[in-house]
Structures are given as C-alpha cells and as structure tokens.
N, C-alpha and C. Protein backbone atom coordinates (compact mmCIF):
# COMPACT_ATOMS: atom_id res chain seq x y z
N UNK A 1 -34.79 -30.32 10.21
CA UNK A 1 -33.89 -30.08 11.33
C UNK A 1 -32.61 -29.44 10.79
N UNK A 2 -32.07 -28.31 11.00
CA UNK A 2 -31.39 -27.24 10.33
C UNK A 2 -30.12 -27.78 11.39
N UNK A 3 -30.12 -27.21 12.38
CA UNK A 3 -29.01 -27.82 13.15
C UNK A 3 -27.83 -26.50 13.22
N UNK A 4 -26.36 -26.57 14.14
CA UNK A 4 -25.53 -25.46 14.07
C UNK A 4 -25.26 -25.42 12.83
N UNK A 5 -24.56 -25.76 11.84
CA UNK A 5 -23.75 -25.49 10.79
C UNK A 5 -24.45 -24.54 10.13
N UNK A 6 -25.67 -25.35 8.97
CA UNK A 6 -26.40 -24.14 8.46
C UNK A 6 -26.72 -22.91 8.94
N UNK A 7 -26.96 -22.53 10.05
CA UNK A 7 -27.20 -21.12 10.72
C UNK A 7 -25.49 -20.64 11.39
N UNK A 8 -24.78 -21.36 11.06
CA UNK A 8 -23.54 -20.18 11.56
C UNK A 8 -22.77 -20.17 9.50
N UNK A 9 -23.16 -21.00 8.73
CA UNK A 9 -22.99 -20.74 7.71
C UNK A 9 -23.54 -19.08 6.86
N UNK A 10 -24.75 -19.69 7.45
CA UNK A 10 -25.89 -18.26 7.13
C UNK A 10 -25.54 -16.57 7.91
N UNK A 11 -25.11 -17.10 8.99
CA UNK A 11 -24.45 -16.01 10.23
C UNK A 11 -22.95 -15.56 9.44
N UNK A 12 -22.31 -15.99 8.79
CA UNK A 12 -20.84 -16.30 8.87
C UNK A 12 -21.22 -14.88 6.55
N UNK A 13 -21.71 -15.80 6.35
CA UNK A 13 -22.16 -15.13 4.83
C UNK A 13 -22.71 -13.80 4.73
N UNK A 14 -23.65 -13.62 5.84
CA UNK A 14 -24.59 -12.56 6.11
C UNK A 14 -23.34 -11.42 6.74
N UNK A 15 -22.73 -11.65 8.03
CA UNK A 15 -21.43 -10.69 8.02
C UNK A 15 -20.62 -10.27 7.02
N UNK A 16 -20.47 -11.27 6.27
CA UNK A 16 -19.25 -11.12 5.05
C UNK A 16 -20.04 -9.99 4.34
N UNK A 17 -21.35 -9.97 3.83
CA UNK A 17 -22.02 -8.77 3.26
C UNK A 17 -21.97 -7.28 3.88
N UNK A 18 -22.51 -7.72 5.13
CA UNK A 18 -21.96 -6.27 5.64
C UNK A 18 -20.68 -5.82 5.49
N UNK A 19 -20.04 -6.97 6.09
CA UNK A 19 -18.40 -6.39 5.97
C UNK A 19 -18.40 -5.90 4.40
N UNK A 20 -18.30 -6.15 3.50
CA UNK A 20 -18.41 -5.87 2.31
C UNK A 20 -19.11 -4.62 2.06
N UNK A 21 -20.27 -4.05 2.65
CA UNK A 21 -20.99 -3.23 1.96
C UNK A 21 -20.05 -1.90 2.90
N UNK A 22 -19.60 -2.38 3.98
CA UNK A 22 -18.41 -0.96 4.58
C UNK A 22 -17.45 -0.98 3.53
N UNK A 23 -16.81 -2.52 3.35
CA UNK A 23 -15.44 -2.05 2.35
C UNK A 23 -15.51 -0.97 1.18
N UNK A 24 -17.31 -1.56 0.62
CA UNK A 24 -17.30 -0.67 -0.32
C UNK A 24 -17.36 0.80 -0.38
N UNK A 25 -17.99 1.24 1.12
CA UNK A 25 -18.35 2.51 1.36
C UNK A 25 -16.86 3.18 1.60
N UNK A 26 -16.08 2.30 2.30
CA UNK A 26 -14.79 3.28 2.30
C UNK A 26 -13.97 3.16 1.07
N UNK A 27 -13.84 2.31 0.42
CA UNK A 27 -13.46 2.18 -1.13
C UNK A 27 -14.32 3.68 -2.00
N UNK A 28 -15.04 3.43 -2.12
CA UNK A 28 -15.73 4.47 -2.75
C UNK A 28 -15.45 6.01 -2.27
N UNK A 29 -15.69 5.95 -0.93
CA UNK A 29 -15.35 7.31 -0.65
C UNK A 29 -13.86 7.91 -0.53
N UNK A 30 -12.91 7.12 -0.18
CA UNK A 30 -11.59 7.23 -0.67
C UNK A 30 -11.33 7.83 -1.94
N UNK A 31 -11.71 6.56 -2.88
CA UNK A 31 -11.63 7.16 -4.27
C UNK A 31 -12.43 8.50 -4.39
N UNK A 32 -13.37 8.63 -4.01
CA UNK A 32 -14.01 9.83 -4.21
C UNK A 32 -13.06 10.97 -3.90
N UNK A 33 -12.89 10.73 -2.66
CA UNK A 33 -12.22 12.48 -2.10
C UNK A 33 -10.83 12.63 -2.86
N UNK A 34 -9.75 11.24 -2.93
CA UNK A 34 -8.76 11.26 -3.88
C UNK A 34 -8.97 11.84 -5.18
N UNK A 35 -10.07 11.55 -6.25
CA UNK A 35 -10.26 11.84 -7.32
C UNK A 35 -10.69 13.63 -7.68
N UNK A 36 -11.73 13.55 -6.77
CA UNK A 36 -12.23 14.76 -6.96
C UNK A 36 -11.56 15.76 -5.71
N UNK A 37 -11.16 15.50 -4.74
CA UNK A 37 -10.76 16.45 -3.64
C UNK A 37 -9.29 17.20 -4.01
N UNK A 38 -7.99 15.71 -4.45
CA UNK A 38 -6.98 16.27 -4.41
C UNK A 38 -6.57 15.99 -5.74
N UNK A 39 -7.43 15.83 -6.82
CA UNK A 39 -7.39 15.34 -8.50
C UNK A 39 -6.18 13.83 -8.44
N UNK A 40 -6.53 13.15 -7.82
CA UNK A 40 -5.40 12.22 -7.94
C UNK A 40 -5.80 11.71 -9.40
N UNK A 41 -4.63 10.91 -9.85
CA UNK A 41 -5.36 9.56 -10.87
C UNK A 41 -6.18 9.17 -10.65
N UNK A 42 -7.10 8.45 -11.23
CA UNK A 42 -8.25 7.50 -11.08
C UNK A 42 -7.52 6.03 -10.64
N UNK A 43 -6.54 5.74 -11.53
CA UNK A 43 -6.01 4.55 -11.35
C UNK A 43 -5.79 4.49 -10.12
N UNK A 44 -4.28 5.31 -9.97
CA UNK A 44 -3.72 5.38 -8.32
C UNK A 44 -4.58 5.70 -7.27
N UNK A 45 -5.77 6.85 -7.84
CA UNK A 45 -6.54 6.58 -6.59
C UNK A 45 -7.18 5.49 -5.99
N UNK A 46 -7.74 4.25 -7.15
CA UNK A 46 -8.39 3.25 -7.00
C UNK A 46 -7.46 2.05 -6.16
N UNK A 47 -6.10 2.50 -6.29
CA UNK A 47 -5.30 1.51 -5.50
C UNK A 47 -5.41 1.75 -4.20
N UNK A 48 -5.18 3.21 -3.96
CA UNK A 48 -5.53 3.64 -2.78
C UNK A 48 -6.73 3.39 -1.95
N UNK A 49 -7.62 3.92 -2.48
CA UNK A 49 -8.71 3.41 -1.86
C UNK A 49 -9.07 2.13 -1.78
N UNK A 50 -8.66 0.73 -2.31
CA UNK A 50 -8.92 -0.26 -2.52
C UNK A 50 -8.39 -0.90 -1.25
N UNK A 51 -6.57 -0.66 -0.81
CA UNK A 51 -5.49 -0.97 0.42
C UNK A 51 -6.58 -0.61 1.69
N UNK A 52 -7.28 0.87 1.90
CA UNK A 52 -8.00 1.63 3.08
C UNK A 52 -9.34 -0.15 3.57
N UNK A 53 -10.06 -0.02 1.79
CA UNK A 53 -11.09 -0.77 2.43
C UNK A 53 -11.20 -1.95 2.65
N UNK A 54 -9.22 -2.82 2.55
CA UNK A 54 -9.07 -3.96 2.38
C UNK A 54 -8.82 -4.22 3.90
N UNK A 55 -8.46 -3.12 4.58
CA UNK A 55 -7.91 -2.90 6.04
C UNK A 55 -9.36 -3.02 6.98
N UNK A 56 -10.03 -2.31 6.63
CA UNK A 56 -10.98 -1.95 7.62
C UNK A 56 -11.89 -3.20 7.13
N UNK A 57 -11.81 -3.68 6.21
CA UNK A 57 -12.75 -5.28 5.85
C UNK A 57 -11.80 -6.38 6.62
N UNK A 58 -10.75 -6.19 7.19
CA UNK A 58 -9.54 -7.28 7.28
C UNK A 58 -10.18 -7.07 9.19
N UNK A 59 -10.19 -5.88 9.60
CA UNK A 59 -10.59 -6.00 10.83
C UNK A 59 -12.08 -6.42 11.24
N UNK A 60 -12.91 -6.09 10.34
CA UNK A 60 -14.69 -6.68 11.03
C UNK A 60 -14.50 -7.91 10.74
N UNK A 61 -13.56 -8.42 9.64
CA UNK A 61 -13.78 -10.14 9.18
C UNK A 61 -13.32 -10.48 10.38
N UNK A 62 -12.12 -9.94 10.61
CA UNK A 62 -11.42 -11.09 12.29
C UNK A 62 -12.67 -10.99 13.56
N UNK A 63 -13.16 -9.37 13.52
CA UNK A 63 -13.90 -9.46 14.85
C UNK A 63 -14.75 -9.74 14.67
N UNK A 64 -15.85 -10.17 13.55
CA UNK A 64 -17.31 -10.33 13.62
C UNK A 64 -17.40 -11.98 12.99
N UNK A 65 -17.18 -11.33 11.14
CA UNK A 65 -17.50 -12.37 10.42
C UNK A 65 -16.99 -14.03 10.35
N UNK A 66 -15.37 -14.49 10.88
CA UNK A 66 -14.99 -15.15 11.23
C UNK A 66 -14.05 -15.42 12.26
N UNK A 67 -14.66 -14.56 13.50
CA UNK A 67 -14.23 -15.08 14.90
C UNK A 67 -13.93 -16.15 14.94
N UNK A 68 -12.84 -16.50 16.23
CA UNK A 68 -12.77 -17.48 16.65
C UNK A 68 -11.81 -17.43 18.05
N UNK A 69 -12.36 -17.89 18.66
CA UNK A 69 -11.66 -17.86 20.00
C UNK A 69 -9.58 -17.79 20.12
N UNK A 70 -9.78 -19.33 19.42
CA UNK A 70 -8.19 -20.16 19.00
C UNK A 70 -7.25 -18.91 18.24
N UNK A 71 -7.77 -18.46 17.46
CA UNK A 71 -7.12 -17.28 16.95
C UNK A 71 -6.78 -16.07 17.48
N UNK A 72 -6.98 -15.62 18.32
CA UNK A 72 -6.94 -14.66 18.94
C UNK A 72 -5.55 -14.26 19.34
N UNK A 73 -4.49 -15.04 19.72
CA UNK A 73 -3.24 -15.23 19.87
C UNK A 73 -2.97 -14.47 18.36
N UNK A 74 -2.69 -14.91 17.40
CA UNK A 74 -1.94 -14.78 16.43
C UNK A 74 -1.35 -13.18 16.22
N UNK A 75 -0.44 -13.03 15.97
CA UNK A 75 -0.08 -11.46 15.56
C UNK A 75 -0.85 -10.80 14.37
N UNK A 76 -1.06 -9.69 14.78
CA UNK A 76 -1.76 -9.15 14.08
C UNK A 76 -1.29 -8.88 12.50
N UNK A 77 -0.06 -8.40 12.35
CA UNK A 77 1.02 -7.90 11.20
C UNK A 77 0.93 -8.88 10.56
N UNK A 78 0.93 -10.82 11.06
CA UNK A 78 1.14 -11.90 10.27
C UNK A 78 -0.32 -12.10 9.69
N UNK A 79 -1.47 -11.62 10.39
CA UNK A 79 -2.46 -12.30 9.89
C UNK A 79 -3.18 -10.98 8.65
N UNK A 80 -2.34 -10.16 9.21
CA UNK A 80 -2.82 -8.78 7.92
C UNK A 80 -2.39 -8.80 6.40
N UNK A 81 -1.00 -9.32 6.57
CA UNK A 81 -0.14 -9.44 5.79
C UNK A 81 -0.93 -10.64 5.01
N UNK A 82 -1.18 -11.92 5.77
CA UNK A 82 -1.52 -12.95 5.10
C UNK A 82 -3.54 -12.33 4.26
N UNK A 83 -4.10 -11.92 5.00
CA UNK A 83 -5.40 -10.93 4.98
C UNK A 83 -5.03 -10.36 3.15
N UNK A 84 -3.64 -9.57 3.53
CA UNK A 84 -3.86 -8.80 2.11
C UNK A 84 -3.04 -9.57 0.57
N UNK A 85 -2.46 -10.32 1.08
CA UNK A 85 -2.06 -11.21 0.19
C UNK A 85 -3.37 -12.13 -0.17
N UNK A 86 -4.37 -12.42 0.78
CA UNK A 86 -5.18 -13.27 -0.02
C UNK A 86 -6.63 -12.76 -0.54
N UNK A 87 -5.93 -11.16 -0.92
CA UNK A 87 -6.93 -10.47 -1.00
C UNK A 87 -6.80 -10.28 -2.27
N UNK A 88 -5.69 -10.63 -3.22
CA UNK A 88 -5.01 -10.21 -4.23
C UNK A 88 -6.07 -10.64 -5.21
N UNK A 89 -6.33 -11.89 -4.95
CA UNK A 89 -7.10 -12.77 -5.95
C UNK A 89 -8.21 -11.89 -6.76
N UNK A 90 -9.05 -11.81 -5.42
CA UNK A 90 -10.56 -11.28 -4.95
C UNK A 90 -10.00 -9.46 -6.03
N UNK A 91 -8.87 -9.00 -5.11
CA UNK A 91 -8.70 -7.82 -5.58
C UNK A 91 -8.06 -7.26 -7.60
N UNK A 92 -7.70 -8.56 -7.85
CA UNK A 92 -7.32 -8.48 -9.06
C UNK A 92 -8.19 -8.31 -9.96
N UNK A 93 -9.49 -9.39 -9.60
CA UNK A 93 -10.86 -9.46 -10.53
C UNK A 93 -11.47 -8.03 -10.22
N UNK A 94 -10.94 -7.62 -8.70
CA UNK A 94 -12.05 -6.70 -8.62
C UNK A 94 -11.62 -5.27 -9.64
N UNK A 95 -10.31 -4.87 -9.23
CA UNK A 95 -9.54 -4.14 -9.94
C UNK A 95 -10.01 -4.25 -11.91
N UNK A 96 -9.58 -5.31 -12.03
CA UNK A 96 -9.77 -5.15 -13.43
C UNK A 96 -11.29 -5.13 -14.14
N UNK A 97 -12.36 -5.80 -13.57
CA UNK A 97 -13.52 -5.06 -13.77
C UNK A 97 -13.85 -4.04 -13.54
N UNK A 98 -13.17 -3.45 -12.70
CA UNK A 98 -13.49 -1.40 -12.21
C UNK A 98 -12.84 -0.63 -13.43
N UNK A 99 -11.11 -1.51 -13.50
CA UNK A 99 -10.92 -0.59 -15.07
C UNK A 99 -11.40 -0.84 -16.63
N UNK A 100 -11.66 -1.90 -16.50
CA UNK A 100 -12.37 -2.45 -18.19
C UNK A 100 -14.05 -1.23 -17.86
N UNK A 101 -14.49 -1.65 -17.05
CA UNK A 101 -15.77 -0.62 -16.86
C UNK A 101 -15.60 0.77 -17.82
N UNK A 102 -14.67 1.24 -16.56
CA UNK A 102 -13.56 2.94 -16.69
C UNK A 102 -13.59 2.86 -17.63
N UNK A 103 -13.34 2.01 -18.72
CA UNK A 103 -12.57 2.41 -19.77
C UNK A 103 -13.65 2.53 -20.91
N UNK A 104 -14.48 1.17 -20.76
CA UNK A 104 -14.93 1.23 -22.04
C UNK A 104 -16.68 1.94 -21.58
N UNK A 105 -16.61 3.00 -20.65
CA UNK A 105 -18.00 3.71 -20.72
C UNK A 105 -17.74 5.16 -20.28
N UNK A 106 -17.33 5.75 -20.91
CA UNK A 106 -17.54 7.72 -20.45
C UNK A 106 -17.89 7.29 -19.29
N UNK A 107 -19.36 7.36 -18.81
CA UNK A 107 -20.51 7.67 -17.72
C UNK A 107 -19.46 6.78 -16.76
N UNK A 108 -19.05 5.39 -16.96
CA UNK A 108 -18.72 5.30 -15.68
C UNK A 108 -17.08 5.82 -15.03
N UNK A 109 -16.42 6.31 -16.03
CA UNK A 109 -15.47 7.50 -16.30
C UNK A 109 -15.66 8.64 -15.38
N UNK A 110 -16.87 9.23 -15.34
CA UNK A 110 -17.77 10.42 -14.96
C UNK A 110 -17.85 10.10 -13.45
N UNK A 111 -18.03 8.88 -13.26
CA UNK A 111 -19.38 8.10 -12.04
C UNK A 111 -18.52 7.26 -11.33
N UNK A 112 -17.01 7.18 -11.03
CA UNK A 112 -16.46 5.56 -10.66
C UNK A 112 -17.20 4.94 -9.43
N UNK A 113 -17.97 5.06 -9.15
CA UNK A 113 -18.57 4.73 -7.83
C UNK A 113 -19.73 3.24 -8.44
N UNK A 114 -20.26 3.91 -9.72
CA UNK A 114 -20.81 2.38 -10.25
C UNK A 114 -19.76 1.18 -10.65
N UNK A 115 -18.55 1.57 -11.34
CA UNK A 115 -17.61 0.89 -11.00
C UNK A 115 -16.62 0.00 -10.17
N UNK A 116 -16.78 1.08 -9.18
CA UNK A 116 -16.45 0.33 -7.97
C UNK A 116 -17.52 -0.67 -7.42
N UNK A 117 -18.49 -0.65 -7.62
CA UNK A 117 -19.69 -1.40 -7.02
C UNK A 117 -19.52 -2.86 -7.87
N UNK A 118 -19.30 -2.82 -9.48
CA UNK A 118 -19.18 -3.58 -10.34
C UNK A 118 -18.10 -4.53 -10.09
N UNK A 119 -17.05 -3.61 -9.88
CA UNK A 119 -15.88 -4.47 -9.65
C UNK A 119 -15.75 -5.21 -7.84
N UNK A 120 -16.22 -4.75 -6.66
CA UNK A 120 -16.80 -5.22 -5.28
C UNK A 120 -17.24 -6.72 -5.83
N UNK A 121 -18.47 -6.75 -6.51
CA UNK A 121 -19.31 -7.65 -6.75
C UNK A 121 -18.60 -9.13 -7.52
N UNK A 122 -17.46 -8.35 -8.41
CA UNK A 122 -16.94 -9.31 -9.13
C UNK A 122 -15.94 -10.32 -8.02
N UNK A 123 -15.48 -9.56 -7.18
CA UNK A 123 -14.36 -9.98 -6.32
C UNK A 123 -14.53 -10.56 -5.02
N UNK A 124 -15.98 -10.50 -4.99
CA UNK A 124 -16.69 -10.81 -3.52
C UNK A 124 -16.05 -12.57 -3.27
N UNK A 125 -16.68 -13.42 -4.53
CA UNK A 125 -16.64 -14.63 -4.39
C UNK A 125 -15.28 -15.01 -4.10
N UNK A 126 -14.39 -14.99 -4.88
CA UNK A 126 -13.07 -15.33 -4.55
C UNK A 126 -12.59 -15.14 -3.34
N UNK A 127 -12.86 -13.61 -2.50
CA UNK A 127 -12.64 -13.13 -1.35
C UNK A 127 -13.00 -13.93 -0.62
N UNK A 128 -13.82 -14.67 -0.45
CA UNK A 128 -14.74 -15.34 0.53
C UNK A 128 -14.08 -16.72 0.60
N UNK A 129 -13.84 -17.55 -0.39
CA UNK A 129 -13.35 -18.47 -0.19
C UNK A 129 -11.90 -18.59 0.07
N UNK A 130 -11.20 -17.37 -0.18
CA UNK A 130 -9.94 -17.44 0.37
C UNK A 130 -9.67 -16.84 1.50
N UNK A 131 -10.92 -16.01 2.24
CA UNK A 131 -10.71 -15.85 3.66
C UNK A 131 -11.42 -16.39 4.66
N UNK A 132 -12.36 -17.25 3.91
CA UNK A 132 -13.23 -18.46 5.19
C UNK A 132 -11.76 -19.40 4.91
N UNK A 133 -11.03 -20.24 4.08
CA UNK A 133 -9.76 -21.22 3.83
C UNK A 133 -8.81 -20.86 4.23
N UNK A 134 -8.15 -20.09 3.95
CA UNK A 134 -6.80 -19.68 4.02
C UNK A 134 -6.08 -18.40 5.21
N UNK A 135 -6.71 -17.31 5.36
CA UNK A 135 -6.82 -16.50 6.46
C UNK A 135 -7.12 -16.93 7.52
N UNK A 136 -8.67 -17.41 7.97
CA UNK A 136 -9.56 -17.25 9.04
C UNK A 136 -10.17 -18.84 9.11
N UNK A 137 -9.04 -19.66 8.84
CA UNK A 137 -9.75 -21.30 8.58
C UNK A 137 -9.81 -21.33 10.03
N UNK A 138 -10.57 -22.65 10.04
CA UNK A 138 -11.16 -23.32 11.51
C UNK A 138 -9.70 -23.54 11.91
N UNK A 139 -9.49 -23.66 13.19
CA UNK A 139 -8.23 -23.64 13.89
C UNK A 139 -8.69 -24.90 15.04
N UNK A 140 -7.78 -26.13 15.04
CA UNK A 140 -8.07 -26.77 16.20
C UNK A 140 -8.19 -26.77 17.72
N UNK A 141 -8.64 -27.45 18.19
CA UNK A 141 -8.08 -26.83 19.59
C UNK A 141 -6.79 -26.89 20.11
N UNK A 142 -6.53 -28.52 19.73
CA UNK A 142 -5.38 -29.08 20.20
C UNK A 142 -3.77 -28.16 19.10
N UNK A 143 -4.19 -27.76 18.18
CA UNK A 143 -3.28 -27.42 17.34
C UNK A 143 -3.08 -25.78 17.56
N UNK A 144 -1.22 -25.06 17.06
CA UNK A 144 -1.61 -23.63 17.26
C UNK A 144 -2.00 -22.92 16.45
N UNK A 145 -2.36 -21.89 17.18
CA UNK A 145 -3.14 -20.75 15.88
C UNK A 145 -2.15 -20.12 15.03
C-alpha cells in the first residue's frame, strides 16, 4: 500500500529532472552562443549562462515541481532572490566541477557542453534539498506564506 506521499515524492523528483534537463539546455546553449557567437570568456560566459538557467529552473520549480497553493501570495523578487541564493550551494559544486573539468582536459576545453553536463549532475543533489527545505518548503495552512 504506497499511499499519497510516495507518489507525490516520485511526482515532485521526476519534475525536478525535467526541470533540470531545461536548466541544462539553456545553460548550455547560453554558454554556447556566448562562447562561440560573441567569443566571450568561457569563465564569464559560464556565469552567464548558469544566472539564465537558474531563472528559468526557478520558474518551472514554483509552477510545476513544487507547487503549492499557500504560496502563491508570496512576492515574486523575495522568493527569486531567496531561489538564487539557495542556489549558490548546488551552483558552487556545480561551477567548480565544470572548471576543474575545463581545465584539466583539452577535449572538454574544446566541448564545454560535456562539462556543463558534469558539473549539472554534481549540483543536482544539493539543489534539491535546498529547494524542496528552504525555498519551496511545505507551508501551513494556518501559517503565512
């Protein structure tokens, strides 16, 4: 007997992937067109593109992956702000496995897109537990959002 929890757990994880596999697509392609379109840095481009897909992951998490009715009130600016601050974590690991990669392989020098995938993967976990906790926690009824 499985019951609600396990299947909105499973519902709730399974979004977070998708959401994730967009972040990465606009992460990646950011960096892409930055790198190769307008020769940015690699570095600075990777910041750049990192802010784009932290945004557009910050909006499917509120509307899909951890909805919630109670929340809905909250300002948007406070919960973005709080969104990218607790993204830092997730984004630090992710960041620094994309450049240790960069650095210590030509090919992925050549390729940052396996990089970026490397470093996504590293940063997923942290992300998750600090935006199911801390961002997008259960909200009471009786209490405000």
């Amino acid at each position: 007997m499985a019951g609600p929890l396990p299947s909105l757990q499973l519902r709730t994880f399974f979004w977070f992937g998708v959401t994730g596999i967009l972040g990465f697509l606009v992460d990646a392609g950011v960096l892409h067109l930055l790198v190769t379109g307008w020769n940015t840095n690699i570095y600075l481009a990777r910041l750049c593109s990192f802010t784009c897909a932290a945004t557009s992951t910050w909006i499917m998490n509120r509307v899909i992956t951890f909805a919630a009715p109670q929340r809905r009130g909250r300002q948007l600016a406070v919960e973005w702000t709080a969104y990218l601050a607790a993204s830092l974590g997730g984004g630090l690991v992710n960041y620094l496995v994309f450049a240790l990669a960069v650095r210590l392989s030509p090919l992925l020098h050549q390729v940052p897109t396996i990089a970026v995938a490397l470093g996504t993967l590293a940063g997923m976990s942290c992300n998750f537990l600090l935006y199911s906790r801390v961002v997008f926690r259960p909200v009471k009824p009786d209490s405000p959002a």
